[in-house]
N, C-alpha and C. Protein backbone atom coordinates (compact mmCIF):
# COMPACT_ATOMS: atom_id res chain seq x y z
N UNK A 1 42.81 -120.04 -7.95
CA UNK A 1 42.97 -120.03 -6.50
C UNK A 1 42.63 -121.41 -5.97
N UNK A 2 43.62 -122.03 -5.05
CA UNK A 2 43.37 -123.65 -4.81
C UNK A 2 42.32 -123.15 -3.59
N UNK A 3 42.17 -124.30 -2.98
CA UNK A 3 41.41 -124.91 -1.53
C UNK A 3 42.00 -124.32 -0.72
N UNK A 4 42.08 -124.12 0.44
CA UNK A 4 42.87 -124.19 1.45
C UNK A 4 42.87 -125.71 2.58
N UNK A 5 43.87 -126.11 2.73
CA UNK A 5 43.61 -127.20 3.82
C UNK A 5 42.88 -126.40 5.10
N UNK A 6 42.09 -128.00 5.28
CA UNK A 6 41.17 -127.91 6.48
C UNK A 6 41.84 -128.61 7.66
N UNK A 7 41.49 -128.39 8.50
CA UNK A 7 41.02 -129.46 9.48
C UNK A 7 40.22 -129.30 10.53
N UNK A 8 39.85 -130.60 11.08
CA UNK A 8 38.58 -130.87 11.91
C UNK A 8 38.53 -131.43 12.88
N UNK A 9 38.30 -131.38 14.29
CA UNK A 9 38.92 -131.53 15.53
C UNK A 9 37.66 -131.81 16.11
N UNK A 10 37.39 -133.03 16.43
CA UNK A 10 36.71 -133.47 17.31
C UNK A 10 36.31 -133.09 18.93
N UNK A 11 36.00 -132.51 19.93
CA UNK A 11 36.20 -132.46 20.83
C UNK A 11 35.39 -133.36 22.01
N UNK A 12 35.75 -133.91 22.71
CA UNK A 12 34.75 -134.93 23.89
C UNK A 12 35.87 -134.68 25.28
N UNK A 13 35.25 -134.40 26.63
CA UNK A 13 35.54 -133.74 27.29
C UNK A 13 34.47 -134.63 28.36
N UNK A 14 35.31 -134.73 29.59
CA UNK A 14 34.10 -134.74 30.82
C UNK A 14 33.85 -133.76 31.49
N UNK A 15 32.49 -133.73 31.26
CA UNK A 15 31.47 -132.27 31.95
C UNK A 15 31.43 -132.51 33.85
N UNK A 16 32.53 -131.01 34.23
CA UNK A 16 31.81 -131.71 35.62
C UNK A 16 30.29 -130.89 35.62
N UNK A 17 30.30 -131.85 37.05
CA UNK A 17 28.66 -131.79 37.68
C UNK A 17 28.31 -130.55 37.78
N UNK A 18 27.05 -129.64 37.29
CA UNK A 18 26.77 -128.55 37.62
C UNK A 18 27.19 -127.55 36.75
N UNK A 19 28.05 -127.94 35.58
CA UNK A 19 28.56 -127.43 34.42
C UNK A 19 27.79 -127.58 33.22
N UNK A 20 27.29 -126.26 32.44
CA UNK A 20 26.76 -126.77 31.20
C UNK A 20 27.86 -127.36 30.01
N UNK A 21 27.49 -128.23 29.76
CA UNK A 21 28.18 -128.62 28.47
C UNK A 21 29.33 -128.59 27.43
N UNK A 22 28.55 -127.38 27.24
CA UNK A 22 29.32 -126.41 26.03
C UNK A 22 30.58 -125.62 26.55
N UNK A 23 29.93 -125.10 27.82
CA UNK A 23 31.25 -124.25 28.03
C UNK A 23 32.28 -124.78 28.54
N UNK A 24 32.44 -126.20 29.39
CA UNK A 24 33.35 -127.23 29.51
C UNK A 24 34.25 -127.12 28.58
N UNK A 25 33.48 -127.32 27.45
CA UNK A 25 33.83 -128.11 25.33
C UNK A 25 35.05 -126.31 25.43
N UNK A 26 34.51 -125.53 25.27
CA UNK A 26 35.12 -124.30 24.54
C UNK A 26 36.33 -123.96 26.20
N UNK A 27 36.47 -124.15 26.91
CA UNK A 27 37.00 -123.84 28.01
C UNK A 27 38.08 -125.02 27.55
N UNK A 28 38.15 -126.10 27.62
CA UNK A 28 38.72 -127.21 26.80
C UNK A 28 39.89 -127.14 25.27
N UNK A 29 39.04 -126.02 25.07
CA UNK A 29 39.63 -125.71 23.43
C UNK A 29 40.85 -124.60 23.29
N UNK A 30 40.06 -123.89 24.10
CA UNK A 30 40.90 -122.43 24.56
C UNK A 30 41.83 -122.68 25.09
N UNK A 31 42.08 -123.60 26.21
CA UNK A 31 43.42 -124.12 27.02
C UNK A 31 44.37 -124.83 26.32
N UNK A 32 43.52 -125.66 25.32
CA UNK A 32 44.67 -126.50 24.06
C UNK A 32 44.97 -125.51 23.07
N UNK A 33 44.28 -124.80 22.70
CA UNK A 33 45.19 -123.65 21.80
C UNK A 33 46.50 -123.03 22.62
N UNK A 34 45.84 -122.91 23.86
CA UNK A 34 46.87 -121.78 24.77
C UNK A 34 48.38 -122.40 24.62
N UNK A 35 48.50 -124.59 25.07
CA UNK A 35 49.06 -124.83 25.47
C UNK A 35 49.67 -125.08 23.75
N UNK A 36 49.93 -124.84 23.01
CA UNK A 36 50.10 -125.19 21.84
C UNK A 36 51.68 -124.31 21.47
N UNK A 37 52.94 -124.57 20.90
CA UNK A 37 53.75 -123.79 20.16
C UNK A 37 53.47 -122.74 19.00
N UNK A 38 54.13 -121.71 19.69
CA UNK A 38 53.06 -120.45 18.71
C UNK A 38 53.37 -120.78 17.26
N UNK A 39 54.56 -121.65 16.63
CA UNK A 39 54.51 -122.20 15.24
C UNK A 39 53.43 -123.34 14.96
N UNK A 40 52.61 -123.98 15.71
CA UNK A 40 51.85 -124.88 15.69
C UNK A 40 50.44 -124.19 15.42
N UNK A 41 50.21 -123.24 16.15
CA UNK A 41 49.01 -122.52 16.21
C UNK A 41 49.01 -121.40 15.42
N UNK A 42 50.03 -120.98 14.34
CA UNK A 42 49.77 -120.16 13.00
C UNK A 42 49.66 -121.72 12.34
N UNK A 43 49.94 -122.75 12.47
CA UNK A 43 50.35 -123.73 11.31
C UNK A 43 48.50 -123.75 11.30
N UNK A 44 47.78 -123.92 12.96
CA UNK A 44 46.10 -124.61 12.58
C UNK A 44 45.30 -123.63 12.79
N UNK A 45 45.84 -121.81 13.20
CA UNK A 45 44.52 -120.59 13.18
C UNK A 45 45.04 -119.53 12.09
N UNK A 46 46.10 -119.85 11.71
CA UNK A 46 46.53 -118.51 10.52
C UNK A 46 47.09 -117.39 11.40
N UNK A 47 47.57 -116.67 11.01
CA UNK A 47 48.10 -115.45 11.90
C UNK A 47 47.13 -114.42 11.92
């Protein structure tokens, strides 16, 4: 049984004011998956 390819996605984001952090980061992530071609996004989450 091989490896499976990885990959690894950096994320950096500006936090607005009054926003924690993190949920900026994952609010950020969720919208780029969303905006993604559904052949693009089995190609980087699997079906």
């Amino acid at each position: 049984v091989g490896v499976p390819d990885n990959l690894m996605v950096r994320v950096s984001c500006r936090v607005p004011e009054g926003r924690p952090d993190c949920e900026a980061h994952k609010e950020f992530v969720r919208d780029w998956i969303a905006s993604l071609p559904e052949k693009d996004r089995v190609v980087l989450l699997g079906r």
